[in-house]
Protein backbone atom coordinates (compact mmCIF):
# COMPACT_ATOMS: atom_id res chain seq x y z
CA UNK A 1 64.74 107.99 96.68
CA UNK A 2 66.99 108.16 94.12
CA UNK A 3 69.85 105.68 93.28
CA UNK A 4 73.09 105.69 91.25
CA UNK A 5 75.01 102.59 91.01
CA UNK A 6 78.68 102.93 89.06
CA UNK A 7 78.47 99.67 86.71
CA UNK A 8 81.72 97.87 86.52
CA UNK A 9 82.76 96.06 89.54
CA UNK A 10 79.54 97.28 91.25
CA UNK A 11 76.87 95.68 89.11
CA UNK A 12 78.80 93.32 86.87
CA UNK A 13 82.67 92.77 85.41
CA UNK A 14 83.55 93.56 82.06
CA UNK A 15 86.92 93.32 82.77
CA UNK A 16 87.85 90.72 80.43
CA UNK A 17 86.28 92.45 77.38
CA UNK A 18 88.89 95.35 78.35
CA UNK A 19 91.89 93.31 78.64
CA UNK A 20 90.87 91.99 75.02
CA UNK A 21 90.48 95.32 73.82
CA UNK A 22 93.80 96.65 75.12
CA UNK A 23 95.48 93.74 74.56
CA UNK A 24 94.49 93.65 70.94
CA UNK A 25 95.35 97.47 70.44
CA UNK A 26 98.95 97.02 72.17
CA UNK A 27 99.86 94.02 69.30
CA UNK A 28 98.36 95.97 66.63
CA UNK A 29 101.10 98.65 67.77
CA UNK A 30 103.72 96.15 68.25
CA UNK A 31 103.77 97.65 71.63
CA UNK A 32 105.35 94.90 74.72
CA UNK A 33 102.32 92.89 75.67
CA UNK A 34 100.91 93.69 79.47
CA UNK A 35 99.44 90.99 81.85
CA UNK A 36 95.58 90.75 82.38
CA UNK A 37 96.41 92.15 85.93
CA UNK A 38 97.98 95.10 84.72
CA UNK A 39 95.27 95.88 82.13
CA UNK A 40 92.81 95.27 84.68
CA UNK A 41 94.24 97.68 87.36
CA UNK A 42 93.75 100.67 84.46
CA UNK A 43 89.83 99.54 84.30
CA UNK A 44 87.94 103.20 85.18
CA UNK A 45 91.07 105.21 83.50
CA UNK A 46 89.88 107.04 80.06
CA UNK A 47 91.63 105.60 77.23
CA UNK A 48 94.73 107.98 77.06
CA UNK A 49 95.81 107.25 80.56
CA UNK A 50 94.69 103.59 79.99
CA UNK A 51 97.73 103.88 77.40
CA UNK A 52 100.56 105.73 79.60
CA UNK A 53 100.21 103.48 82.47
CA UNK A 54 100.52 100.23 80.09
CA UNK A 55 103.24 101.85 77.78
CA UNK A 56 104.93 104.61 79.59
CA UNK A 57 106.31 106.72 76.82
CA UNK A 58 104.41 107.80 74.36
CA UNK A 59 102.89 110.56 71.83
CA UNK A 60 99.62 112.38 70.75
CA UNK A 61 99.29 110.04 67.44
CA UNK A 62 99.73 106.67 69.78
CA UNK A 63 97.18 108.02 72.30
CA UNK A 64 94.89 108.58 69.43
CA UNK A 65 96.06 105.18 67.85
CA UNK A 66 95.55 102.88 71.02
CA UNK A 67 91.76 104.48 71.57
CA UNK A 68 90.68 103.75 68.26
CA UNK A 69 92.16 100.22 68.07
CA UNK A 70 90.56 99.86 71.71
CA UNK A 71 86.99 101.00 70.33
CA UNK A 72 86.97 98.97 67.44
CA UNK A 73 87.66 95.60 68.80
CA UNK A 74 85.40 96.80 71.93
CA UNK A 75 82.87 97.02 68.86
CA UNK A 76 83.05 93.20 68.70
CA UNK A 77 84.11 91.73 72.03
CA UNK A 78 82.39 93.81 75.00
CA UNK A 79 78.57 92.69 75.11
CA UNK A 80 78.96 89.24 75.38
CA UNK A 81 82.07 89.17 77.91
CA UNK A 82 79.97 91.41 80.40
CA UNK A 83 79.64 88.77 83.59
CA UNK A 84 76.26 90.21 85.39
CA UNK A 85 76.78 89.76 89.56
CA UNK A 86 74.30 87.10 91.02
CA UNK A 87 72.24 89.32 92.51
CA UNK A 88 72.38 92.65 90.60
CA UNK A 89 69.11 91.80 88.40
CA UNK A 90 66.89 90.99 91.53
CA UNK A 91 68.48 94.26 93.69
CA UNK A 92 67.74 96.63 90.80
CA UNK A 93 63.67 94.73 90.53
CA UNK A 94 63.59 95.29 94.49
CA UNK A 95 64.72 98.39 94.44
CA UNK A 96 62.36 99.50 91.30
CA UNK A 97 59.09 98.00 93.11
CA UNK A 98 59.81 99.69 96.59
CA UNK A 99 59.61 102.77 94.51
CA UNK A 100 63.15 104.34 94.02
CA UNK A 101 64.62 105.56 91.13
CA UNK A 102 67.64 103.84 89.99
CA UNK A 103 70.28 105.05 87.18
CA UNK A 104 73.76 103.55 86.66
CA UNK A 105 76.77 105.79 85.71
């Protein structure tokens, strides 16, 4: 059998690497700052609509702005804030040794 697992919130958080990023690309904008709960409730959103629900109003050169401010500090800060669930390495072992095929999306 094959098995897809989605990744965030499913087999770990990275939510606080993304409320870094967007945090960081919003004050490099001068842009109002948003609360981690806000930031965190965009979290599966592609960048551009990451940006309009945080900011509201904006144009094509922000969007572009915000995404590449985003990537860059996600450059630095997303690997090591990843938080791995208890049990996702010993599932994903089980799973692998009772002979299914796993991929995560």
């Amino acid at each position: 059998m094959h098995i897809s697992f989605d990744f965030d919130y499913t087999l770990a958080d990275s939510s606080e690497g993304a409320v870094i990023c967007a945090k960081y690309a919003l004050r490099s904008m001068e842009k109002p700052e948003c609360s981690d709960a806000e930031i965190k409730k965009t979290i599966g959103l592609n960048l551009d609509e990451t940006y309009k629900q945080l900011v509201g109003d904006y144009c094509d050169d922000d969007l572009t702005m915000f995404s590449s401010l985003f990537l860059r500090k996600a450059d630095e800060v997303v690997v090591d804030c990843i938080k791995f669930y208890k049990s996702t390495k010993d599932s994903l072992v089980e799973l692998k040794e009772n002979g299914h095929y796993i991929s995560i999306v």
